[in-house]
C-alpha atoms as a PDB file:
ATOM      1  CA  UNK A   1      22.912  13.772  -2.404  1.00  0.00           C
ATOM      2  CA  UNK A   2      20.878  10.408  -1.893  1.00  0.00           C
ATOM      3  CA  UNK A   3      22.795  10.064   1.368  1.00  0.00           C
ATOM      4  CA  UNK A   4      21.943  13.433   2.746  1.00  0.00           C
ATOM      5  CA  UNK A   5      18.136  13.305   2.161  1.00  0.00           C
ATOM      6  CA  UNK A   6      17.989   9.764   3.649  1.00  0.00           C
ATOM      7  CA  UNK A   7      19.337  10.576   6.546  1.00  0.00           C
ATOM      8  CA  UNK A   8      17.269  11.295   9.314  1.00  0.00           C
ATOM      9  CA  UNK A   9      16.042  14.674   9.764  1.00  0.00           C
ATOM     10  CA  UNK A  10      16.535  15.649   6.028  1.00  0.00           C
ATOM     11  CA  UNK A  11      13.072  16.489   3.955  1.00  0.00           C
ATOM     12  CA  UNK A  12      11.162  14.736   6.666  1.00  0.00           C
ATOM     13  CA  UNK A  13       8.047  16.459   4.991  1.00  0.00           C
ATOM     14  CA  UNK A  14       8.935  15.257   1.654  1.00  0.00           C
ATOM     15  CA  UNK A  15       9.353  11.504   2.873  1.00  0.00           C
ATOM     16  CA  UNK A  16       6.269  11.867   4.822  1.00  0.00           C
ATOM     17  CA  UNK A  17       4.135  13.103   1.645  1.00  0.00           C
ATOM     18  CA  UNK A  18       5.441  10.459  -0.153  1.00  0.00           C
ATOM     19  CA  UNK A  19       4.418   7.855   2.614  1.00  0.00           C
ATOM     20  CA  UNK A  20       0.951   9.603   2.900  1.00  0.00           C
ATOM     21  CA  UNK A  21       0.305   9.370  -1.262  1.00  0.00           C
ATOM     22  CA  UNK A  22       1.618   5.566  -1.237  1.00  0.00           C
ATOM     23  CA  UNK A  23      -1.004   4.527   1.746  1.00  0.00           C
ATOM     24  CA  UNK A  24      -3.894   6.334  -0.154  1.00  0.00           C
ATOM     25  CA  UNK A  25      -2.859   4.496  -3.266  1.00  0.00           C
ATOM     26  CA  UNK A  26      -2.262   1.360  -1.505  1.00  0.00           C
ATOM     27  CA  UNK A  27      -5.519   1.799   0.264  1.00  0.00           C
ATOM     28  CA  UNK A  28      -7.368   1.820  -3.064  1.00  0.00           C
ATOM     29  CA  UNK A  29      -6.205  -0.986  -4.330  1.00  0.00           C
ATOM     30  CA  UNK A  30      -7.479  -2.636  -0.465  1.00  0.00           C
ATOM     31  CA  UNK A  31     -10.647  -1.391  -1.169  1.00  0.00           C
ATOM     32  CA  UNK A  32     -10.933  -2.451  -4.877  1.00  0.00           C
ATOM     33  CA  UNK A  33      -9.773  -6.306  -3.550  1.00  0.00           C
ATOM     34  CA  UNK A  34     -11.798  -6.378  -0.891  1.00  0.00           C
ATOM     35  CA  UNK A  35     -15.146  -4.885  -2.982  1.00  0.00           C
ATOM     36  CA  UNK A  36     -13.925  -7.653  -5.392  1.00  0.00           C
ATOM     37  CA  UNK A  37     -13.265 -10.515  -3.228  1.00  0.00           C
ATOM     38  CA  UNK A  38     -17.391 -10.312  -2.102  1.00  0.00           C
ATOM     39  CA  UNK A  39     -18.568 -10.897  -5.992  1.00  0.00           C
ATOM     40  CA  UNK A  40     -16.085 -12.821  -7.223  1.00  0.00           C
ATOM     41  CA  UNK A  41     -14.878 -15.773  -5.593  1.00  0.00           C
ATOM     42  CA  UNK A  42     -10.472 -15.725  -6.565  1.00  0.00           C
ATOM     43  CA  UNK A  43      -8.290 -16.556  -4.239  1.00  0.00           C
ATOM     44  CA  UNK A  44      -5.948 -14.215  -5.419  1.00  0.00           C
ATOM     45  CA  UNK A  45      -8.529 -10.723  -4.463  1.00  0.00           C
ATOM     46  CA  UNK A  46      -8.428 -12.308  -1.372  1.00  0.00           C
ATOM     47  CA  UNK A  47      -4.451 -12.689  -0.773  1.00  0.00           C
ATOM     48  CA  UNK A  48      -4.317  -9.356  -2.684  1.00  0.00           C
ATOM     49  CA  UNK A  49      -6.525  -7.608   0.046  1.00  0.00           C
ATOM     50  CA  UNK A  50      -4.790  -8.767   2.820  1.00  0.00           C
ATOM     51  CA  UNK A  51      -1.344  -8.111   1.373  1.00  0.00           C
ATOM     52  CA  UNK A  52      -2.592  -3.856   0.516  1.00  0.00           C
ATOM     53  CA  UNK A  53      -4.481  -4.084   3.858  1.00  0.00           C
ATOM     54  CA  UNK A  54      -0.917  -4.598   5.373  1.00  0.00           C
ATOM     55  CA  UNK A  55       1.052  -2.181   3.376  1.00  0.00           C
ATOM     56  CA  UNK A  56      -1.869   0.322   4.345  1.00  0.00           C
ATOM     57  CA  UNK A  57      -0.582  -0.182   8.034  1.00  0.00           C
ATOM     58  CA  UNK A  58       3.390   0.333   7.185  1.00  0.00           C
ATOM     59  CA  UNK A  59       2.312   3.324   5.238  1.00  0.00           C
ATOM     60  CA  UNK A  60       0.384   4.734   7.992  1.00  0.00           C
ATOM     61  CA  UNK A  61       3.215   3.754  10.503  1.00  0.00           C
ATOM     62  CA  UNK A  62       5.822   5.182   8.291  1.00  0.00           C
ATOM     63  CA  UNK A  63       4.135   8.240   7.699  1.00  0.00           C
ATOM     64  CA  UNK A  64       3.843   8.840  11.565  1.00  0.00           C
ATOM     65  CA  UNK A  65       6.902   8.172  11.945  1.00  0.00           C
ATOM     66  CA  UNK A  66       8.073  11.214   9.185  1.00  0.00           C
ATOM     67  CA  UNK A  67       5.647  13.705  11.078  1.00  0.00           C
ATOM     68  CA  UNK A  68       6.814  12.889  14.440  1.00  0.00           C
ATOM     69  CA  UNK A  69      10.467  13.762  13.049  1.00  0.00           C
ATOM     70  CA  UNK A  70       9.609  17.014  11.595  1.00  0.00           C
ATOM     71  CA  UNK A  71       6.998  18.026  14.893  1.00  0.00           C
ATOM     72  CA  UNK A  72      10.711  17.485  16.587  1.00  0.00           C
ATOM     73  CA  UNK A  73      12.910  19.058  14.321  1.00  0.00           C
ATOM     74  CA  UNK A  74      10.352  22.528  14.563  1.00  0.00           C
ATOM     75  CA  UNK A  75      10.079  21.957  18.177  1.00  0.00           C
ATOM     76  CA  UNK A  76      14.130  21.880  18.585  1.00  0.00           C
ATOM     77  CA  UNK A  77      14.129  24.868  15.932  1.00  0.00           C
ATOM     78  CA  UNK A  78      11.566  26.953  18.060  1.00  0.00           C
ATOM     79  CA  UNK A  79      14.145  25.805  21.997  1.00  0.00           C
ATOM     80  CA  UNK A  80      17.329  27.332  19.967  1.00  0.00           C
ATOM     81  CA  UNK A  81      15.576  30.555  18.227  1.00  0.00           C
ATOM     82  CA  UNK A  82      15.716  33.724  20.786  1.00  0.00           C
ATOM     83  CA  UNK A  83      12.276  34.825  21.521  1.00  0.00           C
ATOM     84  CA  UNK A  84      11.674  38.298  20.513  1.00  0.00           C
END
């Protein structure tokens, strides 16, 4: 079961919701490190910023990549149904 909605082309909405949640949560926590890192002067805000800054990006590239794959699959679905 695990297998078959990993796969590519399974529940590519699903995955790409789930991608699309973890970037707005991930870009919170950005947002609260950088805010942070300007009053208080810890290293760690800093490192912390730049580390959900980057996971922002994967998120955002990940959960392109899910809606590209289910644009396809509806696109391949629309070639093989007869028109009417």
């Amino acid at each position: 079961m695990v297998r078959a909605f990993c796969s590519s082309g399974n529940h590519e909405g699903v995955k790409c919701a789930v991608h699309a949640a973890s970037g707005v949560l991930v870009g919170v926590c950005a947002v609260y490190n950088i805010t942070a890192s300007f009053y208080r002067s810890d290293r760690h805000l800093r490192v912390n910023a730049v580390v959900y800054s980057l996971a922002v990006v994967y998120e955002l590239k990940q959960t392109l990549h899910h809606l590209s794959a289910a644009v396809r699959r509806c696109e391949r679905q629309a070639e093989l149904t007869p028109a009417a």
